[in-house]
C-alpha atoms as a PDB file:
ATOM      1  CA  UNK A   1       0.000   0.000   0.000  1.00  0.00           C
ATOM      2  CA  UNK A   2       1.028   3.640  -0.497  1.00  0.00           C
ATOM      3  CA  UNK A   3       0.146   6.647   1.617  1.00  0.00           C
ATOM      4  CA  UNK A   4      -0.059   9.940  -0.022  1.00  0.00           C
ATOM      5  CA  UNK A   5       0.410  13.789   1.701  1.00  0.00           C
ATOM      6  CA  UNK A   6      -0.899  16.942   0.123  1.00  0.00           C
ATOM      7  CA  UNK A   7       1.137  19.343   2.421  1.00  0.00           C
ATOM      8  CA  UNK A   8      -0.523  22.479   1.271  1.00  0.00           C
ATOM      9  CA  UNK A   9       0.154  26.100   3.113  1.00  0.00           C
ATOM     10  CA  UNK A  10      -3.188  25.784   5.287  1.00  0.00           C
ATOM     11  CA  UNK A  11      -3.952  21.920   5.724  1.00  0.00           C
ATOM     12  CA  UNK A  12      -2.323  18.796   5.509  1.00  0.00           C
ATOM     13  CA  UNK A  13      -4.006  15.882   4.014  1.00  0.00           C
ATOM     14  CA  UNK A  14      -3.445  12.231   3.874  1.00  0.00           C
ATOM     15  CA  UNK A  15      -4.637   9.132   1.752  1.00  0.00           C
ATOM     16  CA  UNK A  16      -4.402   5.861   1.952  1.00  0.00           C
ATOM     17  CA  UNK A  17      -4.341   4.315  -1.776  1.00  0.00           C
ATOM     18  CA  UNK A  18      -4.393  -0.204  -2.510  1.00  0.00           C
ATOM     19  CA  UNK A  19      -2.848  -1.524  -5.283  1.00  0.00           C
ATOM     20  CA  UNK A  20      -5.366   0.300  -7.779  1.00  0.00           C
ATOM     21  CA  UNK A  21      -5.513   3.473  -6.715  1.00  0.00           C
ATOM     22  CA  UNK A  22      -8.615   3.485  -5.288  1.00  0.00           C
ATOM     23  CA  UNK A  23      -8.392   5.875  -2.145  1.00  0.00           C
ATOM     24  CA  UNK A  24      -9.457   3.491   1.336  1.00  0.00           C
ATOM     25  CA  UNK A  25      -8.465   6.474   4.184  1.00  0.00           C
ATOM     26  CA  UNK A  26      -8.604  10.025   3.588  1.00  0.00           C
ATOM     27  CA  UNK A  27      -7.879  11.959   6.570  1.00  0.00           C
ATOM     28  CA  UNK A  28      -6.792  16.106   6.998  1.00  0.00           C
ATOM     29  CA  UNK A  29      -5.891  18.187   9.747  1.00  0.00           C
ATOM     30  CA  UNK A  30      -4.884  21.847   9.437  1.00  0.00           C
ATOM     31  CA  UNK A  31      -1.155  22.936   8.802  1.00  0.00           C
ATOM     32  CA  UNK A  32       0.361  24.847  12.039  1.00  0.00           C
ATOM     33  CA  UNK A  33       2.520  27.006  10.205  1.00  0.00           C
ATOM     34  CA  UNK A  34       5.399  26.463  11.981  1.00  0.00           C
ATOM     35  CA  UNK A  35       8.249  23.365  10.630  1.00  0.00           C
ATOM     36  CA  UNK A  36       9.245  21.316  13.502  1.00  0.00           C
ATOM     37  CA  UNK A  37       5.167  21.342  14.333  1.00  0.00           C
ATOM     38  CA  UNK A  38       4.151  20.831  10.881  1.00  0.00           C
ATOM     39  CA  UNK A  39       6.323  17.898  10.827  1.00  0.00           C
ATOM     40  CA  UNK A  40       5.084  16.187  13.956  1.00  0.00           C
ATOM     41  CA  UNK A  41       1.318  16.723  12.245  1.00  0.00           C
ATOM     42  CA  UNK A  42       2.427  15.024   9.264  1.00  0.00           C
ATOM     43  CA  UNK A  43       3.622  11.950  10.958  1.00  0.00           C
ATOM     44  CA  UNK A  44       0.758  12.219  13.458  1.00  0.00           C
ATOM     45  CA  UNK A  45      -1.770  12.141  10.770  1.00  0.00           C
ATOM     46  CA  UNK A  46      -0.110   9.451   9.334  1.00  0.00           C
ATOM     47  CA  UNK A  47      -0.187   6.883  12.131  1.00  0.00           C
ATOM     48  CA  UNK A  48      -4.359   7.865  12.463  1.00  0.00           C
ATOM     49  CA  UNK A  49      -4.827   6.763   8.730  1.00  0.00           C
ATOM     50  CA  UNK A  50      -2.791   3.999   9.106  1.00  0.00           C
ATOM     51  CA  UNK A  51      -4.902   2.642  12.317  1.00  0.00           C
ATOM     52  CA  UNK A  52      -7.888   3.599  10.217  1.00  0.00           C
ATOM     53  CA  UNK A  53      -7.072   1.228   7.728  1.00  0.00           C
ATOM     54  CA  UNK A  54      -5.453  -1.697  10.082  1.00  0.00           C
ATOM     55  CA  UNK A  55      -2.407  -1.408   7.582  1.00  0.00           C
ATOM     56  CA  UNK A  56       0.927   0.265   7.586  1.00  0.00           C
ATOM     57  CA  UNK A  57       1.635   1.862   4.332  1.00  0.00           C
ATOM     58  CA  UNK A  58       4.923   0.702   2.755  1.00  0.00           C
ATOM     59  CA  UNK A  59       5.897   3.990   1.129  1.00  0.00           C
ATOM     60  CA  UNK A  60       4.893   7.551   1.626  1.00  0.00           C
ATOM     61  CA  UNK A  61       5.010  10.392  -0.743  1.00  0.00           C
ATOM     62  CA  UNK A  62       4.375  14.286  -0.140  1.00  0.00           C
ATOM     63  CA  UNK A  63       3.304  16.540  -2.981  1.00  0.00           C
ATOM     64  CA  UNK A  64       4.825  20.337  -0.945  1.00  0.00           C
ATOM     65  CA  UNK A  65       4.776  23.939  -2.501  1.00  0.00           C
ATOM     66  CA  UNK A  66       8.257  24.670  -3.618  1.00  0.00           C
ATOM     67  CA  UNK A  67      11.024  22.058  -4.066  1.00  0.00           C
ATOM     68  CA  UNK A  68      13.999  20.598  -3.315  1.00  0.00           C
ATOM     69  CA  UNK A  69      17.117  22.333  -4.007  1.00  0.00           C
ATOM     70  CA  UNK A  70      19.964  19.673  -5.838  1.00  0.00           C
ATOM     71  CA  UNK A  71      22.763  21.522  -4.308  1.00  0.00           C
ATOM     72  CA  UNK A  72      21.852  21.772  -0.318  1.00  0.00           C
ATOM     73  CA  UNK A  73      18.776  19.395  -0.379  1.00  0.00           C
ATOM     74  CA  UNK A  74      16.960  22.035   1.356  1.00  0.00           C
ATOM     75  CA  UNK A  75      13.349  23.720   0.630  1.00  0.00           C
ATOM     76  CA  UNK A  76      13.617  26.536  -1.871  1.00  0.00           C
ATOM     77  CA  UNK A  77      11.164  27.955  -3.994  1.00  0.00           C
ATOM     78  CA  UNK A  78       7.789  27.809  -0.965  1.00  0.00           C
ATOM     79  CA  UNK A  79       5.298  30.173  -0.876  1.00  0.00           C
ATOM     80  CA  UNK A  80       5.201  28.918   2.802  1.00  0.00           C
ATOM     81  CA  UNK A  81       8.043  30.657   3.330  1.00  0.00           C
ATOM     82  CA  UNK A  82       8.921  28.980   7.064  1.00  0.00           C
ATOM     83  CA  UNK A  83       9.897  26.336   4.892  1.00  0.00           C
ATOM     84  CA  UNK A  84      12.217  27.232   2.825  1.00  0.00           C
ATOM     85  CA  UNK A  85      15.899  26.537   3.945  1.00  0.00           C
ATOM     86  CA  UNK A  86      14.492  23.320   6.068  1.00  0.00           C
ATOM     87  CA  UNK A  87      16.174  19.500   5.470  1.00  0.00           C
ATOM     88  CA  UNK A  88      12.051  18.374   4.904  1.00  0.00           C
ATOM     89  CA  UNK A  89      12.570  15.276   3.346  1.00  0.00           C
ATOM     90  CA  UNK A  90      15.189  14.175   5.945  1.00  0.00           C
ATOM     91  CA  UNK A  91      13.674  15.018   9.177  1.00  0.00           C
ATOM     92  CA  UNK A  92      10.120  13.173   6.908  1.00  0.00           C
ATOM     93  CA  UNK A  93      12.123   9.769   6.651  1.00  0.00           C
ATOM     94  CA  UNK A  94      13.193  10.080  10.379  1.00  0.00           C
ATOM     95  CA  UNK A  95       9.612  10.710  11.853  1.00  0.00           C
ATOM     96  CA  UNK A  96       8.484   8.129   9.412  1.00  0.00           C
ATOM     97  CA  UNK A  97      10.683   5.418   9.372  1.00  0.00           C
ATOM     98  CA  UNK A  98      10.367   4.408   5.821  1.00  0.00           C
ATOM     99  CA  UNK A  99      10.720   5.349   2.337  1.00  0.00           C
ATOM    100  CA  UNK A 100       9.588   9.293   1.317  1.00  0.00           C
ATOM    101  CA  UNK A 101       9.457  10.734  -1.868  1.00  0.00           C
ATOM    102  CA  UNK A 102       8.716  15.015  -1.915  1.00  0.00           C
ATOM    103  CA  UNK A 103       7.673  16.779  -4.855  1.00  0.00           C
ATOM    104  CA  UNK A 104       6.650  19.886  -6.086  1.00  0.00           C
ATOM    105  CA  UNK A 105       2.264  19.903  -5.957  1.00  0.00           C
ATOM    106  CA  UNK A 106       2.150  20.872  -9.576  1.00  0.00           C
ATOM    107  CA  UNK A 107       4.266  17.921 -10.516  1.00  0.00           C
ATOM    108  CA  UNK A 108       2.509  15.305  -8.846  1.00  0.00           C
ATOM    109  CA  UNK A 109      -1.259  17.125  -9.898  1.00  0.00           C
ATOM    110  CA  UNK A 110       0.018  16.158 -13.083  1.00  0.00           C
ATOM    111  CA  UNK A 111       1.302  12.792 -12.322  1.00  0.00           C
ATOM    112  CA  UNK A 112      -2.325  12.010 -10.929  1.00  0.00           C
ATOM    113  CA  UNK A 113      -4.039  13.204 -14.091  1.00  0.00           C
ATOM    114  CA  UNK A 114      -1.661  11.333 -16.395  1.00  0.00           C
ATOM    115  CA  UNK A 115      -1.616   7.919 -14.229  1.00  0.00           C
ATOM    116  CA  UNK A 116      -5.790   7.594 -14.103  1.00  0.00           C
ATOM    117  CA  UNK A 117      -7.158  10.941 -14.363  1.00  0.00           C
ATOM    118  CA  UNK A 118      -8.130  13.040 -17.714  1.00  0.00           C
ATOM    119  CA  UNK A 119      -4.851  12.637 -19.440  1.00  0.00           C
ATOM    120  CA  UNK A 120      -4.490   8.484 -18.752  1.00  0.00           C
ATOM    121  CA  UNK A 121      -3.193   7.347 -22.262  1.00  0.00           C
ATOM    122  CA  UNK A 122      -0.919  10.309 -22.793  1.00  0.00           C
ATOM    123  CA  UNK A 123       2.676  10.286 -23.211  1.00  0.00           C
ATOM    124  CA  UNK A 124       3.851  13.654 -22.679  1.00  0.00           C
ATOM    125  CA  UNK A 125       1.264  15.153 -20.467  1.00  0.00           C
ATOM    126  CA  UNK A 126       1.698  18.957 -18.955  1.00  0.00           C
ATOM    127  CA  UNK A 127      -0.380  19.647 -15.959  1.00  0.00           C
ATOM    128  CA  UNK A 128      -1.756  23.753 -15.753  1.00  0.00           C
ATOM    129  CA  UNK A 129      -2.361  24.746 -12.253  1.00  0.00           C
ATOM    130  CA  UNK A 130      -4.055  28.049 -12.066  1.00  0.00           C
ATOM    131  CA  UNK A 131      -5.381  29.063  -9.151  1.00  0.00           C
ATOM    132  CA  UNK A 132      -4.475  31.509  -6.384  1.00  0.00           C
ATOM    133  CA  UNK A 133      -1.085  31.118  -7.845  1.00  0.00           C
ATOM    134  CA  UNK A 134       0.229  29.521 -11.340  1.00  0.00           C
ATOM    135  CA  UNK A 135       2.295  26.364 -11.462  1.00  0.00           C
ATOM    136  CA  UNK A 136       2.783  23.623 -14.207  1.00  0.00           C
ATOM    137  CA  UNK A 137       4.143  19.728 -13.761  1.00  0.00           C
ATOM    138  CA  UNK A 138       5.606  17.998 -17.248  1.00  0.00           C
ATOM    139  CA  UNK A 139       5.178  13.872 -16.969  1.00  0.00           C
ATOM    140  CA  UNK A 140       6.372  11.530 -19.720  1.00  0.00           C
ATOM    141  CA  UNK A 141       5.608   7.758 -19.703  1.00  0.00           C
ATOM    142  CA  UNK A 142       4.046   8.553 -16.193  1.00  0.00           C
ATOM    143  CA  UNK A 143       6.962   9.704 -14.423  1.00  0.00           C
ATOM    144  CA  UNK A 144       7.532  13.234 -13.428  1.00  0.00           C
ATOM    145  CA  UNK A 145      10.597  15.129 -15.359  1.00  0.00           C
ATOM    146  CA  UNK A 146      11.736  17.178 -12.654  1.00  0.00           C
ATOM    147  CA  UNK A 147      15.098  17.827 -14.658  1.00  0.00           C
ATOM    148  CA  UNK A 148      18.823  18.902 -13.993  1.00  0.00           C
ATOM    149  CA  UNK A 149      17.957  21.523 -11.678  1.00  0.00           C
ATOM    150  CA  UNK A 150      15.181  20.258 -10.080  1.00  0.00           C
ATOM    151  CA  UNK A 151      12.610  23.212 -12.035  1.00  0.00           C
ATOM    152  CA  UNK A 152      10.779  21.439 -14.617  1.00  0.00           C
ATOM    153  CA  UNK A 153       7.745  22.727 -15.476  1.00  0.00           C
ATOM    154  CA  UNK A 154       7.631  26.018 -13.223  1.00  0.00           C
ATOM    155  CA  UNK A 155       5.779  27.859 -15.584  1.00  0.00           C
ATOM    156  CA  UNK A 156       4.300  30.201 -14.024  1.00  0.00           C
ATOM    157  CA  UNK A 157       7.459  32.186 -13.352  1.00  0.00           C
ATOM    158  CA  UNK A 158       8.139  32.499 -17.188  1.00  0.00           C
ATOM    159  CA  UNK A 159       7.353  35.934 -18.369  1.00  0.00           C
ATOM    160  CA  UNK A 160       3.722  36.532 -20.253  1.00  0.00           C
ATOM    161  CA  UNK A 161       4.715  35.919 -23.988  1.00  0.00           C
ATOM    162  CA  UNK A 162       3.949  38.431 -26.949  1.00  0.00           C
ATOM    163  CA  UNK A 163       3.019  41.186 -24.543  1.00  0.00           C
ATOM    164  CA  UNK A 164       1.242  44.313 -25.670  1.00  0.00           C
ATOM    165  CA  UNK A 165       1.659  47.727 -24.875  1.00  0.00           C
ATOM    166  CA  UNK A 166      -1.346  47.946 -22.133  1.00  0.00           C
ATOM    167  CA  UNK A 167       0.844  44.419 -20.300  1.00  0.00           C
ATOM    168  CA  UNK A 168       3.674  46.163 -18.477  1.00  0.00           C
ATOM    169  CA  UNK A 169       5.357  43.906 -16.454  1.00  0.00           C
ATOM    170  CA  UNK A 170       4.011  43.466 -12.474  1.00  0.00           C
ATOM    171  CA  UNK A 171       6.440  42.625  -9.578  1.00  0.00           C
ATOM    172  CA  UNK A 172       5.240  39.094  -8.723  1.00  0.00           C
ATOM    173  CA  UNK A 173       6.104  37.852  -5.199  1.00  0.00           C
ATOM    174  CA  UNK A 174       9.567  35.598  -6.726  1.00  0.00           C
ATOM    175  CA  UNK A 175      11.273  39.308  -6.960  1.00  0.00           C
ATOM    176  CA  UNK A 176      11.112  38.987 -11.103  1.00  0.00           C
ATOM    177  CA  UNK A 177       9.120  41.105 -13.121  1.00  0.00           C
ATOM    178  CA  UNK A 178       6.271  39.919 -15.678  1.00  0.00           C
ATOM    179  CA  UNK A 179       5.318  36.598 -14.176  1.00  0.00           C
ATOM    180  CA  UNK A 180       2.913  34.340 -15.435  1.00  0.00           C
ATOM    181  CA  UNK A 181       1.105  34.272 -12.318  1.00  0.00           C
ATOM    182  CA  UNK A 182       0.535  37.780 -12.333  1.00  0.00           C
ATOM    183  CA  UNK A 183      -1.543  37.421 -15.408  1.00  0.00           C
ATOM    184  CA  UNK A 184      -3.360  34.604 -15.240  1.00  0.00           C
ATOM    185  CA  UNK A 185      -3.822  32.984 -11.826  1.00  0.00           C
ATOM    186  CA  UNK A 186      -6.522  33.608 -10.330  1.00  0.00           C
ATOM    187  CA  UNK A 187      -5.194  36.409  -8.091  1.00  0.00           C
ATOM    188  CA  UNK A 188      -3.729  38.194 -11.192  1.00  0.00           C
ATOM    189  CA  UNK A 189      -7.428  37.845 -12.773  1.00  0.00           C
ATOM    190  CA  UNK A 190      -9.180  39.480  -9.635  1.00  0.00           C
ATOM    191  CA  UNK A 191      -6.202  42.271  -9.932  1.00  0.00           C
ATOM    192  CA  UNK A 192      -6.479  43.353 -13.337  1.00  0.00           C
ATOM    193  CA  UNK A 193     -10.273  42.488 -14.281  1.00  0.00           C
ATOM    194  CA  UNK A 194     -12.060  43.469 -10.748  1.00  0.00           C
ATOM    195  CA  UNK A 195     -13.499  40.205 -10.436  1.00  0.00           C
ATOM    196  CA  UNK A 196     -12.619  36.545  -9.689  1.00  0.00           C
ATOM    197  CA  UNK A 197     -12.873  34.466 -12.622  1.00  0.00           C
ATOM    198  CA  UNK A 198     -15.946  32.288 -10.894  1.00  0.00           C
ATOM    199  CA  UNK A 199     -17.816  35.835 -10.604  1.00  0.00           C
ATOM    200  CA  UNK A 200     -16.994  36.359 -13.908  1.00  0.00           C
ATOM    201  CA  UNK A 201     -18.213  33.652 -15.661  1.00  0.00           C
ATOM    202  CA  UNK A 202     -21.784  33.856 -13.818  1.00  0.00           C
ATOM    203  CA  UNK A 203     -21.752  37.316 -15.142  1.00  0.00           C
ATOM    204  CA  UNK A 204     -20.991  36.544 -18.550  1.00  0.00           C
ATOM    205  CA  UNK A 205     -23.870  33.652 -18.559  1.00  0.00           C
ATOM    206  CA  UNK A 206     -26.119  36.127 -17.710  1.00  0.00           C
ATOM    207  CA  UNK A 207     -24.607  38.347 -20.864  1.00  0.00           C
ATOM    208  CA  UNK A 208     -22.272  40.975 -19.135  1.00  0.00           C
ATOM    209  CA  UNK A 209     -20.631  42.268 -22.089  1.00  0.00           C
ATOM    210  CA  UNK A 210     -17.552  43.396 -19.861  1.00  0.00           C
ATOM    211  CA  UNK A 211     -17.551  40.093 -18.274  1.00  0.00           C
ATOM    212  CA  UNK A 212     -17.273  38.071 -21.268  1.00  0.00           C
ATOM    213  CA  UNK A 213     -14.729  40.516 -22.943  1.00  0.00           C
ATOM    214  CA  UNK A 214     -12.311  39.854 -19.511  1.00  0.00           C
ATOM    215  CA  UNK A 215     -12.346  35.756 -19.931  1.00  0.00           C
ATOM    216  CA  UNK A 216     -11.827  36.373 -23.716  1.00  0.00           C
ATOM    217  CA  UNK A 217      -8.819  38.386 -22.592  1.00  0.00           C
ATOM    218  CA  UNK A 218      -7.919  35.687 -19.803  1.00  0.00           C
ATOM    219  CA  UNK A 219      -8.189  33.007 -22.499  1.00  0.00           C
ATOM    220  CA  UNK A 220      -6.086  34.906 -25.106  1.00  0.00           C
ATOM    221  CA  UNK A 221      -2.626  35.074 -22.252  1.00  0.00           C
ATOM    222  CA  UNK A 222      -3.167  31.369 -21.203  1.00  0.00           C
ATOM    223  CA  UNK A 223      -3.549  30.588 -24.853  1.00  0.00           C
ATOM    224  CA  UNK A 224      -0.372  32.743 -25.655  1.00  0.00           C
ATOM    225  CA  UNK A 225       1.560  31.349 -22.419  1.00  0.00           C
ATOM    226  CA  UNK A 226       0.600  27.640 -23.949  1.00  0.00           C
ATOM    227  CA  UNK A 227       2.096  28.373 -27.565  1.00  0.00           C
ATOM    228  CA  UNK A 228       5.487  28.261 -25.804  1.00  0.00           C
ATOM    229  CA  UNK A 229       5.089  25.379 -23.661  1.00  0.00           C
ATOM    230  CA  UNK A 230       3.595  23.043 -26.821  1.00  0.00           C
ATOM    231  CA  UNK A 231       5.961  24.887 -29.253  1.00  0.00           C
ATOM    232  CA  UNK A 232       8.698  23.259 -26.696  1.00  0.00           C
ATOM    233  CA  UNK A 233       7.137  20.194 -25.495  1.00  0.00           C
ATOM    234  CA  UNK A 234       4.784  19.223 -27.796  1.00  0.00           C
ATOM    235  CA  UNK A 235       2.426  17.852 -25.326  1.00  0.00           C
ATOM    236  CA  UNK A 236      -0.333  14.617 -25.949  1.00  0.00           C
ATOM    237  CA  UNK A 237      -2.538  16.546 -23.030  1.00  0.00           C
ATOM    238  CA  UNK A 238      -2.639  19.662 -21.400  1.00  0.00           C
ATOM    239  CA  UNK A 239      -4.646  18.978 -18.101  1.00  0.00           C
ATOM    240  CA  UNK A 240      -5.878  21.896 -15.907  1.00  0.00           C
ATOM    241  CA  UNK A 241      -6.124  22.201 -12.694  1.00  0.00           C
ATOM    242  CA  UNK A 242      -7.029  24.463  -9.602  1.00  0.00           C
ATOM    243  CA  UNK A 243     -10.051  27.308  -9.102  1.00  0.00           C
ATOM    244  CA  UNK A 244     -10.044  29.044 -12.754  1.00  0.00           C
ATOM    245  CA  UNK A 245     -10.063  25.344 -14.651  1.00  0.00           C
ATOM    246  CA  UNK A 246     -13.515  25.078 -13.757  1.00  0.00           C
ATOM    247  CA  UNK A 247     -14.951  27.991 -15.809  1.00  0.00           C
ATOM    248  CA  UNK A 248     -15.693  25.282 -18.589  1.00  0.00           C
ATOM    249  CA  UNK A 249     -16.045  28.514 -21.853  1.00  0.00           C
ATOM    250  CA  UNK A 250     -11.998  28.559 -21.668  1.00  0.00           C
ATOM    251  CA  UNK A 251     -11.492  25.466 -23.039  1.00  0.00           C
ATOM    252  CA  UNK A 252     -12.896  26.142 -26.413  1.00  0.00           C
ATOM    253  CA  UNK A 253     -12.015  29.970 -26.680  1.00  0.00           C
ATOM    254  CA  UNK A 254      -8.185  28.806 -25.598  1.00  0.00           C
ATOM    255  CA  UNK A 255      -7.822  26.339 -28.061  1.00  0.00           C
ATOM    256  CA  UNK A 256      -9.055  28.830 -30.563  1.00  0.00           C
ATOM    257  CA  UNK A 257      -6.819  31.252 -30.622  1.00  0.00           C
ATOM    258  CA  UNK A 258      -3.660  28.478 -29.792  1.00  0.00           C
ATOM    259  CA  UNK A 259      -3.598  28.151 -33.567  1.00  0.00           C
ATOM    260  CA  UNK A 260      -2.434  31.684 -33.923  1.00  0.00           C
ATOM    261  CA  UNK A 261       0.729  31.245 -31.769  1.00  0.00           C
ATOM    262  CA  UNK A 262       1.800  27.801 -31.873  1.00  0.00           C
ATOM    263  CA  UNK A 263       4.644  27.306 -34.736  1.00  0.00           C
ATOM    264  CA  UNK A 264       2.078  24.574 -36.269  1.00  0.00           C
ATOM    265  CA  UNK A 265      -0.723  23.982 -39.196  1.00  0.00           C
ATOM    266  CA  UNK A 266      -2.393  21.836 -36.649  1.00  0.00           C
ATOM    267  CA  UNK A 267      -3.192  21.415 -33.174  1.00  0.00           C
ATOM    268  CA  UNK A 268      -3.618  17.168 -31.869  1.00  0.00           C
ATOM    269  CA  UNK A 269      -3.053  18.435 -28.322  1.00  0.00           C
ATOM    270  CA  UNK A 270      -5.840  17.951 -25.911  1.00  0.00           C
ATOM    271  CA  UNK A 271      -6.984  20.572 -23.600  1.00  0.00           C
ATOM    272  CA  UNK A 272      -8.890  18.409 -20.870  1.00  0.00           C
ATOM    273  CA  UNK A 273     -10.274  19.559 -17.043  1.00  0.00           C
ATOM    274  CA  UNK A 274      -9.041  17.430 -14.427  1.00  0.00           C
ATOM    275  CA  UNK A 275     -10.605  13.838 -13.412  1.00  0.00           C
ATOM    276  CA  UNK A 276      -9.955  14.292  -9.677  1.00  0.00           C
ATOM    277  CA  UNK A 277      -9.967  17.656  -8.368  1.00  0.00           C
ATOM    278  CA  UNK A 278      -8.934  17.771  -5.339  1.00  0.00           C
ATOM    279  CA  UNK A 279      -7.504  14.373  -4.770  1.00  0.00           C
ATOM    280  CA  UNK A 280      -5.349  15.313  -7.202  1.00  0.00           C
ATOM    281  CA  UNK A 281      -2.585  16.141  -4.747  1.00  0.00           C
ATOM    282  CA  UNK A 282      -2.577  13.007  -2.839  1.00  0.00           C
ATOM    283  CA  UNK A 283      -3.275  10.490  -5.601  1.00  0.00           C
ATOM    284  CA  UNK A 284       0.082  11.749  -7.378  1.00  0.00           C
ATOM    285  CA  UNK A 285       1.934  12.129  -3.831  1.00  0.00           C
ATOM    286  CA  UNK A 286       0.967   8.140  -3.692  1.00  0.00           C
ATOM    287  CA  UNK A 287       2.263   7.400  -7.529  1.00  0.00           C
ATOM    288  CA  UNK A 288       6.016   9.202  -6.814  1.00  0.00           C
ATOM    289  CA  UNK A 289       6.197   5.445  -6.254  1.00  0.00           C
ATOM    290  CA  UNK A 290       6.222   2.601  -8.956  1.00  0.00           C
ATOM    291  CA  UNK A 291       3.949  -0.397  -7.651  1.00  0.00           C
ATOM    292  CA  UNK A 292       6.740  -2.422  -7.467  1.00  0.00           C
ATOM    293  CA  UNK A 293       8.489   0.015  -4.672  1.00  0.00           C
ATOM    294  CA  UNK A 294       4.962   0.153  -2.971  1.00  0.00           C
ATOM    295  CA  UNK A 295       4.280  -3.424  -2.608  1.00  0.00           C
END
């Protein structure tokens, strides 16, 4: 059995998965906010699932904001910034006493998705996150590419592409200028269109002209922030993921105007909504390991 741990910056939550994936435990309790506490809750939470279930999981895997750093093994990179700086996945395999596997939460949302979620049967699959912040997670033949400097897929701190005149850059929290996140998260939507994205599409249902011509706009800098990533990657599946994926009229506008920006006479890339919302997190936690490591 595997255990997975979405550690996220206000709760920490815990699954217990069988052989097939199918979730048996699901537990949460909130996040403290502090490390050495955080830590004990983690470990805490995971002896309750485990005497939940009657079974001790053999491997245990924690999708984390941020990442870890190849050259100190530390926490860089998390918006929980108490974290950065911290040996995580040591002091994790010391209060656990088995196997642990950390990874960015973009990385293993997209691991989830391309395992047994809404990209299963895609090779190259690139998991969108876009939701109070902007993230991405690139998976090929279902493992996660986390690459030589342990950043692949951070797309949301690549700068907005093609920019126009009224798109001057915005400080984003990373200290860079022109973020992705600033644009099209759903905290950049709320700052430049004066409305969340959710309020937004229930106004332009009811026919708010102004409403509609904001998700046009939203839909024209994820479509142009896309280009890049399939001009790169050349994805099977794009799979989104967090609050704004669930305003369903992107999907069509997006992949309407992707034609005019990707270096291509055709687009075969699927644009899909994720299969398990907010399981997500766990579920790809619990993959990090290959059933053969988990048995």
């Amino acid at each position: 059995m595997r255990l997975g741990v979405d550690f996220g910056g206000t709760k920490i939550e815990g699954a217990l998965l069988d052989s097939k994936g199918e979730i048996l435990v699901r537990q949460r309790v909130p996040n403290p906010g502090d490390y050495h506490s955080a830590v004990r809750a983690l470990a805490d939470l995971t002896a309750r699932i485990e005497q939940a279930a009657g079974a001790r999981a053999d491997t245990v895997g924690v999708a984390l904001p941020g990442s870890l750093s190849p050259k100190t093994g530390m926490i860089r990179n998390a918006n929980s910034v108490w974290m950065n700086g911290k040996p995580f996945l040591e002091d994790l395999k010391v209060a656990l006493g088995r196997p642990v596997r950390v990874e960015n939460d973009a990385n293993c949302f997209a691991l989830s998705e391309a395992v047994d979620g809404a990209a299963a049967g895609g090779r190259v699959v690139f998991g969108v996150i876009i939701g109070t912040g902007c993230g991405g997670g690139v998976v090929v033949d279902r493992k996660v590419v986390t690459g030589a400097n342990a950043i692949g897929g951070e797309w949301g701190h690549t700068p907005l592409p093609w920019p126009r005149e009224d798109e001057k850059p915005v400080r984003d929290w990373c200290g860079r200028w022109g973020c992705l996140e600033q644009w099209i998260s759903g905290t950049g939507f709320k700052r430049w269109a004066g409305m969340s994205a959710g309020d937004a599409d229930k106004a332009a249902q009811a026919g708010d002209p102004k409403a509609r011509v904001m998700l046009d706009l939203l839909a024209d800098r994820i479509s142009r922030s896309l280009a890049v990533v399939i001009d790169i990657l050349d994805p099977d599946v794009i799979v989104f993921g967090g609050g704004v994926s669930n305003v369903e009229s992107l999907y069509p506008s997006i992949r309407g105007k992707l034609l005019a920006h990707i270096f291509s006479d055709v687009l075969h890339t699927r644009l899909v909504q994720n299969k398990h919302g907010d399981s997500s997190g766990v579920r790809g936690a619990a993959w990090l390991f290959t059933a053969e490591e988990a048995a």
